[in-house]
Protein backbone atom coordinates (compact mmCIF):
# COMPACT_ATOMS: atom_id res chain seq x y z
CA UNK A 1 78.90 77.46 43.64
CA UNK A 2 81.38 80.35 42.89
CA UNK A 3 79.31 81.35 39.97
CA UNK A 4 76.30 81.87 42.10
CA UNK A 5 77.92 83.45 44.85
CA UNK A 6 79.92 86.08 41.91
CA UNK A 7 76.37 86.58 40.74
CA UNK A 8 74.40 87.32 44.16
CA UNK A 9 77.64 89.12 45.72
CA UNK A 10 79.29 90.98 42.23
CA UNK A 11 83.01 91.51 43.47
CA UNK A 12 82.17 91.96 47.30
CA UNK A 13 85.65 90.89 49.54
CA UNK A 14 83.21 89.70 52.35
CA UNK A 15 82.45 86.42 50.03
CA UNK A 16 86.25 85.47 50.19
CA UNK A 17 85.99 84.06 53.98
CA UNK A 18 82.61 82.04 53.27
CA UNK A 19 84.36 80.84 49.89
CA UNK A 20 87.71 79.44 51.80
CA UNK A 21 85.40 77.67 54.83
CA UNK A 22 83.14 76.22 52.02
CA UNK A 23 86.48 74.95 49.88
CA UNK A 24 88.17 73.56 52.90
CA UNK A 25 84.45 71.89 53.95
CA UNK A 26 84.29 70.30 50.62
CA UNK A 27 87.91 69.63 50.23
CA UNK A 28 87.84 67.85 53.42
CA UNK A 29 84.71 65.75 52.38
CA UNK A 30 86.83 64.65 49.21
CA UNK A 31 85.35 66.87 46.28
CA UNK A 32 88.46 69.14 45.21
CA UNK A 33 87.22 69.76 41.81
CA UNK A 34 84.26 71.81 43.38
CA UNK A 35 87.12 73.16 46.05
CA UNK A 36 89.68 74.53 43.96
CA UNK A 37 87.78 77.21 41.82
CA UNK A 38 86.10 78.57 45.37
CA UNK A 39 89.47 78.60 46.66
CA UNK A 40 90.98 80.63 43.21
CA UNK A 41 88.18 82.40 43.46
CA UNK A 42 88.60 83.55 47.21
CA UNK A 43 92.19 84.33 46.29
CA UNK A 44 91.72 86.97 43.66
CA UNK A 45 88.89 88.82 45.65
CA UNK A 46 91.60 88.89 48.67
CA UNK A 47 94.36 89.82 46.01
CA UNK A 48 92.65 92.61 44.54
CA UNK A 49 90.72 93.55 47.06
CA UNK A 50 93.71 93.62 49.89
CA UNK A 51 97.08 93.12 47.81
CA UNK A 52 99.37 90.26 47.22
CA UNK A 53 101.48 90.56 50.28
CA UNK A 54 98.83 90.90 52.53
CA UNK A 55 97.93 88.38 55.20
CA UNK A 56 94.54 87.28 53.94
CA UNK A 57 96.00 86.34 50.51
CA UNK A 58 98.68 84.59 51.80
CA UNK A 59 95.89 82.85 54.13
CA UNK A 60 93.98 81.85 51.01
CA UNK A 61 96.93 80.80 48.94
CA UNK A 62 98.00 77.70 51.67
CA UNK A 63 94.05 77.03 51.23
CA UNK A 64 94.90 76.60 47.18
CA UNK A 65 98.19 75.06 47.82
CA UNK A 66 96.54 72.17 50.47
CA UNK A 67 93.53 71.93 47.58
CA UNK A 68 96.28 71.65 44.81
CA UNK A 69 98.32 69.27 46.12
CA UNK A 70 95.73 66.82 46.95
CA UNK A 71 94.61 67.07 43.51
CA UNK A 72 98.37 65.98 43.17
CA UNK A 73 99.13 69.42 40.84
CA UNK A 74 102.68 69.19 42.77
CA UNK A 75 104.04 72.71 40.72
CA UNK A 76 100.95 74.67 41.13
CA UNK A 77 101.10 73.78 44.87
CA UNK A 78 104.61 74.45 45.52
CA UNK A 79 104.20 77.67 44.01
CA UNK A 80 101.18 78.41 45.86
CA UNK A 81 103.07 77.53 49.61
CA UNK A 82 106.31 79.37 48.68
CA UNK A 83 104.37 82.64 47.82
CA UNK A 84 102.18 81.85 51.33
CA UNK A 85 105.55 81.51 52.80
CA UNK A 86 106.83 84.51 51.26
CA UNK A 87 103.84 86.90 52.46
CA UNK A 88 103.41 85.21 55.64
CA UNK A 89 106.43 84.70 57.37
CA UNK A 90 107.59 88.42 57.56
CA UNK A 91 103.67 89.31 58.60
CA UNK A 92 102.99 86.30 61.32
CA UNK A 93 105.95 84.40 62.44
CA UNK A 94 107.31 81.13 61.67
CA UNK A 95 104.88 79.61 64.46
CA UNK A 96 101.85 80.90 62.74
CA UNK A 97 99.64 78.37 61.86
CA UNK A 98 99.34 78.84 57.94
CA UNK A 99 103.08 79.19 57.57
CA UNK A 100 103.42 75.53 59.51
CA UNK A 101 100.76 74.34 57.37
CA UNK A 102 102.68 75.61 54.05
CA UNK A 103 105.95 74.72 55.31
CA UNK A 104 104.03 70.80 55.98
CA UNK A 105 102.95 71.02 52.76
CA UNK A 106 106.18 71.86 50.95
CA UNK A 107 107.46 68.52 52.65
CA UNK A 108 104.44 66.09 52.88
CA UNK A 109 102.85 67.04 49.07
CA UNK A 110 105.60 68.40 47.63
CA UNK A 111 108.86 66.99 48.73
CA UNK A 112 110.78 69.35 49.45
């Protein structure tokens, strides 16, 4: 799916939101392999479309790190929250609801 989408939309930032809803969707219906490279894929359109400490990557990396850690890659999903948590808090607050959802899972998925 992210191969079609690069190919219709070349490097267009506007794919990035449809990419996250459609990882979550299929994430949440159990199919993380197809999830994770929409989600990756989302993340580098925000990241070099917007920055890495803006708020839209940091949005798309607690996407990766929720995808990653249910795919049980514990590292790559720690990672993934901490840099969230890095961008985020400073931006949003530490009531936002991505930085409670990284913060969740750095405790639930990660353990720490």
């Amino acid at each position: 799916a992210a191969v079609a989408l690069e190919q219709r939309m070349g490097n267009d930032v506007s794919v990035a939101d449809p990419e996250l809803g459609l990882a979550r969707l299929l994430a949440d219906e159990g199919d993380l392999a197809a999830a994770e490279p929409l989600a990756r894929d989302a993340l580098d359109r925000r990241a070099r479309t917007n920055g890495v400490d803006n708020i839209y990557t940091g949005r798309a990396r607690v996407v990766l790190g929720e995808i990653l850690a249910r795919q049980g890659s514990r590292g790559s999903a720690e990672r993934a929250f901490r840099e969230a948590l890095r961008v985020l808090e400073p931006l949003v607050g530490s009531d936002d609801a991505d930085v409670r959802a990284a913060r969740l899972g750095l405790t639930q998925h990660v353990g720490r």
